[in-house]
Protein backbone atom coordinates (compact mmCIF):
# COMPACT_ATOMS: atom_id res chain seq x y z
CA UNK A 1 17.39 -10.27 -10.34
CA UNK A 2 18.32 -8.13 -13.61
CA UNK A 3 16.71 -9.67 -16.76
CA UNK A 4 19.03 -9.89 -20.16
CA UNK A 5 17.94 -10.33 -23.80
CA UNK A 6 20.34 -12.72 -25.00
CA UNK A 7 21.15 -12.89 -28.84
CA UNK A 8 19.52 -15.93 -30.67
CA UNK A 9 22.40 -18.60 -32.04
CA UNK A 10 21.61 -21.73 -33.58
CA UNK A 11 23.77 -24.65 -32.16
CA UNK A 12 26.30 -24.29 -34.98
CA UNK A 13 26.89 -20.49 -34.24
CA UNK A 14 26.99 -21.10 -30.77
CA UNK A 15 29.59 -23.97 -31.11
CA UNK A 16 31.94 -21.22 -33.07
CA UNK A 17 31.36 -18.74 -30.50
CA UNK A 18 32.66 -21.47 -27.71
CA UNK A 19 35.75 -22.19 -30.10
CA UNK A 20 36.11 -18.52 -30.34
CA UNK A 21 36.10 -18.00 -27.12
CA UNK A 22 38.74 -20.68 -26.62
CA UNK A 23 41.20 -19.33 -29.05
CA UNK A 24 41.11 -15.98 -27.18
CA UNK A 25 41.79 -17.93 -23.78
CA UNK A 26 44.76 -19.86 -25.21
CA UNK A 27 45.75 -16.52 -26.86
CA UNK A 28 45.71 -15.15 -23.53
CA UNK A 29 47.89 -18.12 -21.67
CA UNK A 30 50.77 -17.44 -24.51
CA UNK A 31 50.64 -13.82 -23.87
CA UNK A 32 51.43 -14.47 -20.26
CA UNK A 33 53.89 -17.87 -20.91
CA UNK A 34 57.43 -17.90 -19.51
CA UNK A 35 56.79 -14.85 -17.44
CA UNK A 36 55.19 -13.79 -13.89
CA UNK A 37 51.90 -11.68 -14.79
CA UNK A 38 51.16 -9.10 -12.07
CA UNK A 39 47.43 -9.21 -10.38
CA UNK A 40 46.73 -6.22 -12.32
CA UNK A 41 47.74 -8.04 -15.72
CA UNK A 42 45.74 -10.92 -14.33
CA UNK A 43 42.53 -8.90 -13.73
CA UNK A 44 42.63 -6.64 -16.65
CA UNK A 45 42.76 -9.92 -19.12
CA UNK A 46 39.82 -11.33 -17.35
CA UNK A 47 37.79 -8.27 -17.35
CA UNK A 48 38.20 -7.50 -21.05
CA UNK A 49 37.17 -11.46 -21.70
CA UNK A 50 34.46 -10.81 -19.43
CA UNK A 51 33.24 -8.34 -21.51
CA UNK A 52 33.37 -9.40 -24.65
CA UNK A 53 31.22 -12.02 -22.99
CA UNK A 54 28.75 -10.35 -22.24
CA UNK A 55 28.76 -8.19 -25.85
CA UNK A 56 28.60 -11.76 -27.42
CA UNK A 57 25.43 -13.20 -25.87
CA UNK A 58 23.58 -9.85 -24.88
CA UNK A 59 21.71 -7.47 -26.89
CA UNK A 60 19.98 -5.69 -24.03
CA UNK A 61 19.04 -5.79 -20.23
CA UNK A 62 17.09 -4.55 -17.10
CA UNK A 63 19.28 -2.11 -16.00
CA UNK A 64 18.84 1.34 -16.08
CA UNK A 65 22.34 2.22 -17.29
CA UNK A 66 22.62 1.76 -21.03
CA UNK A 67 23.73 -0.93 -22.30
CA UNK A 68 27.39 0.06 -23.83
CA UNK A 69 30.85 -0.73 -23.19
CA UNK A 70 31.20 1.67 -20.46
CA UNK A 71 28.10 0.42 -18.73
CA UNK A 72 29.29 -3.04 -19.54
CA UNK A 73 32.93 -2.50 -18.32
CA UNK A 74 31.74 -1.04 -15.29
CA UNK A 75 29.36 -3.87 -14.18
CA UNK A 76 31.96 -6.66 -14.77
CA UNK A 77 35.11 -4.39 -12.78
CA UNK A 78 32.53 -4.25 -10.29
CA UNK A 79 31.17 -7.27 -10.06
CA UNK A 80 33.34 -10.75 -10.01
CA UNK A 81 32.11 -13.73 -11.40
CA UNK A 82 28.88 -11.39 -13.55
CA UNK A 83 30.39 -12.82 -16.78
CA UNK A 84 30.16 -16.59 -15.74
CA UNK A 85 26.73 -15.76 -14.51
CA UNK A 86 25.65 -14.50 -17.95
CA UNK A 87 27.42 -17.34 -19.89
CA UNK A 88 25.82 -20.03 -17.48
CA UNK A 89 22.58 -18.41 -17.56
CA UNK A 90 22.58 -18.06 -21.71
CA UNK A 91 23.70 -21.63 -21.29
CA UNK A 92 20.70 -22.82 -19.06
CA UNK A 93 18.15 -21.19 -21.46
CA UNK A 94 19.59 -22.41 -24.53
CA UNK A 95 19.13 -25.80 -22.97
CA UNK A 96 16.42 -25.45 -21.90
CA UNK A 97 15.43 -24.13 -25.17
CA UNK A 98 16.02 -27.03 -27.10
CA UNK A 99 14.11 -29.39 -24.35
CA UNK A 100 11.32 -27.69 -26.10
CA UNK A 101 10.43 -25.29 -23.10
């Protein structure tokens, strides 16, 4: 288990990331409408979504790599699904958050 400091967002800043996020997925499906992406294509999109991911919600963590866009890059090539782990897991303690600990 690595631990992450996750940037602070109130519920309205966190709604506009979401719808952010969103836009850059739909973005994404038009780039690649009408025609036959390659695997490559596929896996590069996700990757750099991935990342900015992570760059959104993370301002540090218990690695001892820096935390940069190389380090960042190279932990979510390496590592499928990382990304939806550190959106679910910003998720769970925002929630958890607002239960009132």
């Amino acid at each position: 288990m690595v631990p992450f400091t996750f940037k602070y967002r109130d519920r309205t800043e966190l709604a506009e990331l979401f719808d952010a996020w969103k836009e850059k997925a739909e973005a994404i499906g038009e780039r690649f409408k009408g025609t036959e992406p390659t695997l490559s294509e596929v896996t590069a999109a996700e990757v750099e979504q991935g990342v900015a991911q992570i760059k959104d919600l993370v301002v540090s963590w218990g690695f001892g790599d820096k935390f940069n866009d190389e380090s960042i890059t190279a932990l979510v090539k390496s590592c499928i699904g990382v990304s939806d782990a550190v959106v679910k897991a910003y998720s769970d303690a925002f929630g958890n958050a607002r239960l009132g600990n």
